[in-house]
N, C-alpha and C. Protein backbone atom coordinates (compact mmCIF):
# COMPACT_ATOMS: atom_id res chain seq x y z
N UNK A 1 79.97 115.42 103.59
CA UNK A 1 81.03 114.83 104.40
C UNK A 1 81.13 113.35 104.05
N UNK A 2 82.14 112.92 103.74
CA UNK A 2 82.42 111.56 103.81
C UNK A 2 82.28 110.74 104.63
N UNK A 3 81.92 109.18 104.19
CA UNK A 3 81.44 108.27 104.93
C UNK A 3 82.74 107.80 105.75
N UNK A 4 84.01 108.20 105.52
CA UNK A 4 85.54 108.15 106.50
C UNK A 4 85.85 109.33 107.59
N UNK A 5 85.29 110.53 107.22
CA UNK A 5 85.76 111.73 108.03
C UNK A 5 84.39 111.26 108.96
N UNK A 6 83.00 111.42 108.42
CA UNK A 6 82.00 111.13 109.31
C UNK A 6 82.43 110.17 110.15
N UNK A 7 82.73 109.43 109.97
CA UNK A 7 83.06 107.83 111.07
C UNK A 7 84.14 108.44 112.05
N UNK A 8 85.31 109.41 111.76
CA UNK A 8 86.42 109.62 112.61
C UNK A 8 85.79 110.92 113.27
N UNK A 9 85.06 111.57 112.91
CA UNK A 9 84.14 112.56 113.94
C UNK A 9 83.46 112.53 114.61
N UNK A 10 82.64 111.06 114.61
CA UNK A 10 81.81 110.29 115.33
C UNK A 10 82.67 109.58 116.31
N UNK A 11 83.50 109.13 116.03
CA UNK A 11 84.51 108.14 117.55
C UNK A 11 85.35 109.25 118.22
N UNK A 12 85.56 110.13 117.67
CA UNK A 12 86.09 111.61 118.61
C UNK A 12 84.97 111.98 119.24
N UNK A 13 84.05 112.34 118.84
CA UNK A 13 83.11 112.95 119.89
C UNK A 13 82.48 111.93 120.88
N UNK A 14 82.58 110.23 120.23
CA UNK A 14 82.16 109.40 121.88
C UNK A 14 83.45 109.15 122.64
N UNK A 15 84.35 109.61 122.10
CA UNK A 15 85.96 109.50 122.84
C UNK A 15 85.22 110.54 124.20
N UNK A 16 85.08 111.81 123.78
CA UNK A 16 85.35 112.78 124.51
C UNK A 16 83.77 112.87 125.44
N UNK A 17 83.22 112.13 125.02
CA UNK A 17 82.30 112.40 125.63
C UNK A 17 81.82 111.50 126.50
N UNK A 18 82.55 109.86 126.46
CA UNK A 18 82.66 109.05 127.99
C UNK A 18 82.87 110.24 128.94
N UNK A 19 82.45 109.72 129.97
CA UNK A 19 82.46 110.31 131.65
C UNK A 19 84.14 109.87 132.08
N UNK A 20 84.43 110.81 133.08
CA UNK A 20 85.88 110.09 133.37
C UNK A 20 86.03 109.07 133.91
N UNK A 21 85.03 108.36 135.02
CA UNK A 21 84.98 107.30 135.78
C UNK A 21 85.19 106.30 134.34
N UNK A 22 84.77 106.17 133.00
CA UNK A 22 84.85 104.99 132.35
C UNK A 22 86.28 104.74 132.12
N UNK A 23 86.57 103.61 131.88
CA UNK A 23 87.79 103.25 131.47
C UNK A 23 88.33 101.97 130.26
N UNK A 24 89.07 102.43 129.52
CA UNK A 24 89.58 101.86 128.50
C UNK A 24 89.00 100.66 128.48
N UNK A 25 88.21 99.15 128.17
CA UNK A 25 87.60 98.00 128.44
C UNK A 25 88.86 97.32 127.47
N UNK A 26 89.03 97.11 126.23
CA UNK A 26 89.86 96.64 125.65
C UNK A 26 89.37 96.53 123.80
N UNK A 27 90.35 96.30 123.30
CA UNK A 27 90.46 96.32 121.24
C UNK A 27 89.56 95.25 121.18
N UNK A 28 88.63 95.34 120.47
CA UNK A 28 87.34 94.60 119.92
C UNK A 28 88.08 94.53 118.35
N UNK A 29 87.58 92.85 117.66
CA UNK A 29 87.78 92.91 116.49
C UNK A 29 87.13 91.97 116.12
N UNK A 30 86.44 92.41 115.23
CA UNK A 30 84.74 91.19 114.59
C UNK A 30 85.18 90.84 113.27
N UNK A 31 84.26 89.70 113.25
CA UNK A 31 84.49 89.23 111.82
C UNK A 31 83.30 88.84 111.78
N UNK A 32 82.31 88.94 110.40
CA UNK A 32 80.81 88.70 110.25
C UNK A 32 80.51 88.48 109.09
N UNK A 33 79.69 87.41 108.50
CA UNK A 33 78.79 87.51 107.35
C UNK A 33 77.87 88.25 108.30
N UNK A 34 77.36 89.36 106.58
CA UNK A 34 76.39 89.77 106.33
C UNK A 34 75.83 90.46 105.24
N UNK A 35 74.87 90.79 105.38
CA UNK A 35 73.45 91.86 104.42
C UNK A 35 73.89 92.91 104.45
N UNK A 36 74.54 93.94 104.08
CA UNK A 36 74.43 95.33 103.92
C UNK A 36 74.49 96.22 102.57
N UNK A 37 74.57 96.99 102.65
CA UNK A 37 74.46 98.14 100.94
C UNK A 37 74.05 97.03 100.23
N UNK A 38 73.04 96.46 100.41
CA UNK A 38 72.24 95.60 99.02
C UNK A 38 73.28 94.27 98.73
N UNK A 39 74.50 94.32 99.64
CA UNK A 39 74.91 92.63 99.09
C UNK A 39 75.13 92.03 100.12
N UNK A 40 75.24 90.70 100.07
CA UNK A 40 76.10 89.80 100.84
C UNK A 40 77.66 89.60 100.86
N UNK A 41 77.88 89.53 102.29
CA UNK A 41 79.76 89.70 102.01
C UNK A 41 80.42 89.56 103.50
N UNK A 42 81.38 89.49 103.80
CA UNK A 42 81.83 89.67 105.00
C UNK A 42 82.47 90.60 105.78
N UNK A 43 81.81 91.04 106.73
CA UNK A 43 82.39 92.00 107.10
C UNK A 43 83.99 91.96 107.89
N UNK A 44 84.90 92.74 108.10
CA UNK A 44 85.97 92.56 108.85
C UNK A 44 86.13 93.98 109.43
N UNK A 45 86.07 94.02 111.22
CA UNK A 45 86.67 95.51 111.75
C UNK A 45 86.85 95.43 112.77
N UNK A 46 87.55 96.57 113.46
CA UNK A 46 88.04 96.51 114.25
C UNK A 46 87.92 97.93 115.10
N UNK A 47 87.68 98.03 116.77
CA UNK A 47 87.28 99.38 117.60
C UNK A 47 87.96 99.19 118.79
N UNK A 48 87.18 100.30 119.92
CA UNK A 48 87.66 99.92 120.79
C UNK A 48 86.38 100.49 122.10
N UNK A 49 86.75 99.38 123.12
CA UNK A 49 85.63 99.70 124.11
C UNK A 49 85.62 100.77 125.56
N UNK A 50 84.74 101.16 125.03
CA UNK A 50 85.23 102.44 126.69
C UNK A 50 83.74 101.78 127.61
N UNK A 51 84.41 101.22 128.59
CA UNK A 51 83.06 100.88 129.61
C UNK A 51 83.13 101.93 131.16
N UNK A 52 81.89 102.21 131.32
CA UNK A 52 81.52 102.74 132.54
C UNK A 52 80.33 101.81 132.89
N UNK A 53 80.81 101.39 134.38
CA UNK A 53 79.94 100.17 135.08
C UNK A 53 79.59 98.93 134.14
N UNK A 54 78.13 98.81 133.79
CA UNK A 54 77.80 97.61 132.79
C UNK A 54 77.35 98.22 131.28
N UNK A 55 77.82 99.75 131.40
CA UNK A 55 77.51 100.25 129.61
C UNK A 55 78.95 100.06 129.17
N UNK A 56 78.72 100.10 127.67
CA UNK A 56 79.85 100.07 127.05
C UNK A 56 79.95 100.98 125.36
N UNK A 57 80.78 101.37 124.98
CA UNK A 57 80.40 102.24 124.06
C UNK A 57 81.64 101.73 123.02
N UNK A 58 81.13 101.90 122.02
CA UNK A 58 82.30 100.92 121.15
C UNK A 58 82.16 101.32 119.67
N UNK A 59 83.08 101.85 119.11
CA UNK A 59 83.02 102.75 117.93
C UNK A 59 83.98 101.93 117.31
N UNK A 60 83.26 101.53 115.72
CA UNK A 60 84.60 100.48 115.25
C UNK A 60 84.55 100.86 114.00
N UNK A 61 85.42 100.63 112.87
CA UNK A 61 85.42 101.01 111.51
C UNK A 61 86.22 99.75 110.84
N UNK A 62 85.51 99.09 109.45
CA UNK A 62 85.84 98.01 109.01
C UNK A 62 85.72 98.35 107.49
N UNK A 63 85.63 97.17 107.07
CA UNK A 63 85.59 97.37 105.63
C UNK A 63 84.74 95.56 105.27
N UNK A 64 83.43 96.23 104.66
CA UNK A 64 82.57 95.03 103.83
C UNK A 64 83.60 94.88 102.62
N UNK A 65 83.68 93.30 102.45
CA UNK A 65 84.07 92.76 101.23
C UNK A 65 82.77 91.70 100.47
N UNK A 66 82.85 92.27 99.28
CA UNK A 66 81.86 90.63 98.81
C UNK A 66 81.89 90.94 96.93
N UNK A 67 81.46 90.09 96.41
CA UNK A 67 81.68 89.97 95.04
C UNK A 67 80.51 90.53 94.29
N UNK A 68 80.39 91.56 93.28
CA UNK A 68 79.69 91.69 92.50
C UNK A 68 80.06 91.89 91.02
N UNK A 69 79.07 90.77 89.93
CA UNK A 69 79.23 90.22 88.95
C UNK A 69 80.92 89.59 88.49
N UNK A 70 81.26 89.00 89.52
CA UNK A 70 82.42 88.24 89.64
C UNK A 70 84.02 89.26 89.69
N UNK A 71 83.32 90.36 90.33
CA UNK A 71 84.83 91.43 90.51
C UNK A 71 84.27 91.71 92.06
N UNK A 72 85.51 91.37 92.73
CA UNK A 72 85.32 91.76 94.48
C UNK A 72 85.06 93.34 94.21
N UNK A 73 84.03 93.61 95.85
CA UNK A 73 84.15 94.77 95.82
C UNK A 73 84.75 94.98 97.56
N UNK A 74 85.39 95.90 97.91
CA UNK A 74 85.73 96.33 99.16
C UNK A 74 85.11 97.81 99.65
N UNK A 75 83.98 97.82 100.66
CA UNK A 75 83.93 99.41 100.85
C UNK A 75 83.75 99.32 102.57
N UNK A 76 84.30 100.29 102.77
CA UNK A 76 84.46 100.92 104.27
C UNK A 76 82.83 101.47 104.44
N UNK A 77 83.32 101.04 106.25
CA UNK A 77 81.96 101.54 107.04
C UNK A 77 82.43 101.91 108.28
N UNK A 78 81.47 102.82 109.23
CA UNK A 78 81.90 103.00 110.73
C UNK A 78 80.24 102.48 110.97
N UNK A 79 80.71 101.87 112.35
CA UNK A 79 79.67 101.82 113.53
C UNK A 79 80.07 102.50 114.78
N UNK A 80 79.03 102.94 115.39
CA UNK A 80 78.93 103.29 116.68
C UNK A 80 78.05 102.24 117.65
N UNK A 81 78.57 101.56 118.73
CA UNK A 81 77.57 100.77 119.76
C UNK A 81 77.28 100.92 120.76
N UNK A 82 76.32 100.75 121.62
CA UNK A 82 76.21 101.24 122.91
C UNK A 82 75.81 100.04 123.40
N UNK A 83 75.92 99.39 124.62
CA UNK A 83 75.31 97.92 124.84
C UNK A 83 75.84 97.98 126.73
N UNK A 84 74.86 97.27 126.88
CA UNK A 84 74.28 96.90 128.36
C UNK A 84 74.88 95.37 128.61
N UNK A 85 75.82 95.06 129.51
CA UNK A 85 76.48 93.52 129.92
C UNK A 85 75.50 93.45 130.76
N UNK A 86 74.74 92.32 130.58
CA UNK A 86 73.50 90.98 131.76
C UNK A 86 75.08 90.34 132.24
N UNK A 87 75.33 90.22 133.39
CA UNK A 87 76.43 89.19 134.10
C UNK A 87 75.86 87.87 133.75
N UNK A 88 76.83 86.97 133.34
CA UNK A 88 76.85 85.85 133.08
C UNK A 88 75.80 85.27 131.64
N UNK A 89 75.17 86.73 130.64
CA UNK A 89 74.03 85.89 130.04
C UNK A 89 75.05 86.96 128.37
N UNK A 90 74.52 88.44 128.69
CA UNK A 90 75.10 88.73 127.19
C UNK A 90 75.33 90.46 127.38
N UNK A 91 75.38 90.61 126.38
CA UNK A 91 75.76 92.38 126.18
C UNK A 91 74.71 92.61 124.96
N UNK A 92 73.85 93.44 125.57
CA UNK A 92 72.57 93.91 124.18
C UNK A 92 72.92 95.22 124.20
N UNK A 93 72.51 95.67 123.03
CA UNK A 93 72.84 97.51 123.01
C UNK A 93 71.81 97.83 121.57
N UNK A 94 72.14 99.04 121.09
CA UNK A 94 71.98 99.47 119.90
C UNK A 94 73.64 99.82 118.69
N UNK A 95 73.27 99.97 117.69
CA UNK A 95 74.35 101.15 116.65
C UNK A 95 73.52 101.49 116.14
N UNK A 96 74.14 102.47 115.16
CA UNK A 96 74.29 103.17 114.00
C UNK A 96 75.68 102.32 113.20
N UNK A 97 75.15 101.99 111.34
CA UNK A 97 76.24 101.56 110.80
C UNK A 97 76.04 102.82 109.78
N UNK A 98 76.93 103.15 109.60
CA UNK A 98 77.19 104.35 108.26
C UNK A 98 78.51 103.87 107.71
N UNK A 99 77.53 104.22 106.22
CA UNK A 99 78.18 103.17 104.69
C UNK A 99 77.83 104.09 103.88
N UNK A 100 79.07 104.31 103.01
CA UNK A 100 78.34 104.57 101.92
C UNK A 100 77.94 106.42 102.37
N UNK A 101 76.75 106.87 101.57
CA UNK A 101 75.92 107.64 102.05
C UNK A 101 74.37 107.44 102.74
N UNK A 102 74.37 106.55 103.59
CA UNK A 102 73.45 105.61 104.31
C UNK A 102 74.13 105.85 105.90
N UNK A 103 72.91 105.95 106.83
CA UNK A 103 72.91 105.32 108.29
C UNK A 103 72.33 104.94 108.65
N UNK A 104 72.32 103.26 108.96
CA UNK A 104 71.37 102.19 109.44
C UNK A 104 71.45 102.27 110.93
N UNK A 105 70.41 102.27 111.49
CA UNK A 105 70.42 101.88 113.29
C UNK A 105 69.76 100.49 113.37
N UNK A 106 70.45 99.83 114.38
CA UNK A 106 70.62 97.80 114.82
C UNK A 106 70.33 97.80 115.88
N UNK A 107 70.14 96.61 116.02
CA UNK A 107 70.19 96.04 117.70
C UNK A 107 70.96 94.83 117.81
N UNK A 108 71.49 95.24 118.56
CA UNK A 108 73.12 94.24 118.62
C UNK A 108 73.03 93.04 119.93
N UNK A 109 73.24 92.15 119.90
CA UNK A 109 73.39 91.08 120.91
C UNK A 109 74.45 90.76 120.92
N UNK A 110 75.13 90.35 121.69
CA UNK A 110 76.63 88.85 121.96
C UNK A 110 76.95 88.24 123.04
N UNK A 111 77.06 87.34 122.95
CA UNK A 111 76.89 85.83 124.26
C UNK A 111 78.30 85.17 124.41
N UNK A 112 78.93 85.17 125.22
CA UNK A 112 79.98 84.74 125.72
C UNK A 112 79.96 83.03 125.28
N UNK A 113 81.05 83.13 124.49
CA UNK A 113 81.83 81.51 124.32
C UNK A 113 82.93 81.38 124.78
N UNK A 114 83.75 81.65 124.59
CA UNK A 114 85.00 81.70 125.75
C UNK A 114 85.25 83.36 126.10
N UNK A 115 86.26 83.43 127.27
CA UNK A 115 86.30 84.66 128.12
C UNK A 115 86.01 85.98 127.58
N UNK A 116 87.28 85.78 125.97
CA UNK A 116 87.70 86.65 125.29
C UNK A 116 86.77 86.94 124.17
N UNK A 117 85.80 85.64 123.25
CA UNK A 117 85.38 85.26 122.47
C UNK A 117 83.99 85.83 122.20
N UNK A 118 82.91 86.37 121.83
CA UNK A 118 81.29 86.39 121.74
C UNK A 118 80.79 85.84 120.45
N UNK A 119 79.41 85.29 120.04
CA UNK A 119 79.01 84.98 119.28
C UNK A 119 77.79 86.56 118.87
N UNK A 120 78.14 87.15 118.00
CA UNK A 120 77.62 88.60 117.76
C UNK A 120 76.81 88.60 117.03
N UNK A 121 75.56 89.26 116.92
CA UNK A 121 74.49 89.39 116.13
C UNK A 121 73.96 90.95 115.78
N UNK A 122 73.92 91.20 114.60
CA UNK A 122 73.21 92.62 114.25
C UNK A 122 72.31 92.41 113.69
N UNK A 123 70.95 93.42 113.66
CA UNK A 123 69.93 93.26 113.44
C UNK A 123 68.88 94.52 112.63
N UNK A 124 68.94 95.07 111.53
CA UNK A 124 68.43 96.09 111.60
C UNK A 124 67.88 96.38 110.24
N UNK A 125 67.50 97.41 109.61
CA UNK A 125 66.56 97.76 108.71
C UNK A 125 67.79 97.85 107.54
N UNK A 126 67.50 96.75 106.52
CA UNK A 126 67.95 96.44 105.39
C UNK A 126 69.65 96.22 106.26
N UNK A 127 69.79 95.61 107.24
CA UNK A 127 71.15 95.53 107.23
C UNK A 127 71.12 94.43 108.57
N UNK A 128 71.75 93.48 108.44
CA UNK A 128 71.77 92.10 109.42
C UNK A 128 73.33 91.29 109.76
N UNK A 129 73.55 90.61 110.24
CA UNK A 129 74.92 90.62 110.15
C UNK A 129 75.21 89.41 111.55
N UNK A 130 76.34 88.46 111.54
CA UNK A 130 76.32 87.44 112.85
C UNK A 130 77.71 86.50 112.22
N UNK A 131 78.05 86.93 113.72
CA UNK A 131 79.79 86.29 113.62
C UNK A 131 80.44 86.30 114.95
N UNK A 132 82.03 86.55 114.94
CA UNK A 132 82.66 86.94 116.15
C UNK A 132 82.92 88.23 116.18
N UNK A 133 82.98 88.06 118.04
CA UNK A 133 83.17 89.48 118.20
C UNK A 133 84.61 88.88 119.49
N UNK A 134 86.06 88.99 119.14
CA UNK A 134 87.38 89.10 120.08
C UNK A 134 87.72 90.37 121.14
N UNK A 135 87.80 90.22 122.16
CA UNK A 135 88.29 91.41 122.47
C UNK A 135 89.41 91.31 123.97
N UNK A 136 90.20 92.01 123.42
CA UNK A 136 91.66 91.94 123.76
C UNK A 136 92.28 92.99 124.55
């Protein structure tokens, strides 16, 4: 299975599998340097958040860009997140990033700078990553 069908089978089944009490939270869209599939590069993507109470579940699909031996390369990834809001301090959770034929699991942080705004951090085995996280 592909690392595109896998990613759209994975956000259907946490679609369907929020509780009904959760409700739509709003379009998340990150932008990040980072470490992944062995290069440095920036990431760019975009999901969306389904929160029930202070969980939140957030399935996003982007595309790493970064240069190797002076020819860009562009390759698609999905994440899945799950993360816990502290009122007034941050939102910690876990993912899964699947790339490639690879699935890395993280531990994710982000801290409120303005309302809309977080300062985002990923953290995980051969794969790291820290930028913004918008959500609208």
């Amino acid at each position: 299975m592909s690392a595109l069908k896998f990613a759209a089978t994975l956000g259907a089944v946490l679609a369907l599998t929020v509780p009904a009490a959760a409700s739509a939270e709003s379009v998340a869209v990150e932008g990040n340097l980072a470490r992944a599939q062995g290069h440095w590069g920036g990431e760019l993507g975009a999901g969306y958040g389904f929160r029930a109470g202070p969980i939140t579940l957030r399935p996003i699909g982007g595309l790493l860009i970064h240069s190797d031996n002076d020819e860009r390369e562009i390759k698609p990834y999905a994440k899945a997140e799950a993360t816990v809001t502290i009122p007034a301090f941050a939102e910690i959770g876990a993912g899964a990033r699947i790339s490639g034929d690879r699935t890395r699991i993280y531990g994710t942080a982000a801290f409120d700078l303005l309302p809309k705004l977080k300062l985002k951090g990923n953290l995980g085995d051969r794969y790291a990553a820290i930028g913004i996280m918008g959500q609208f």
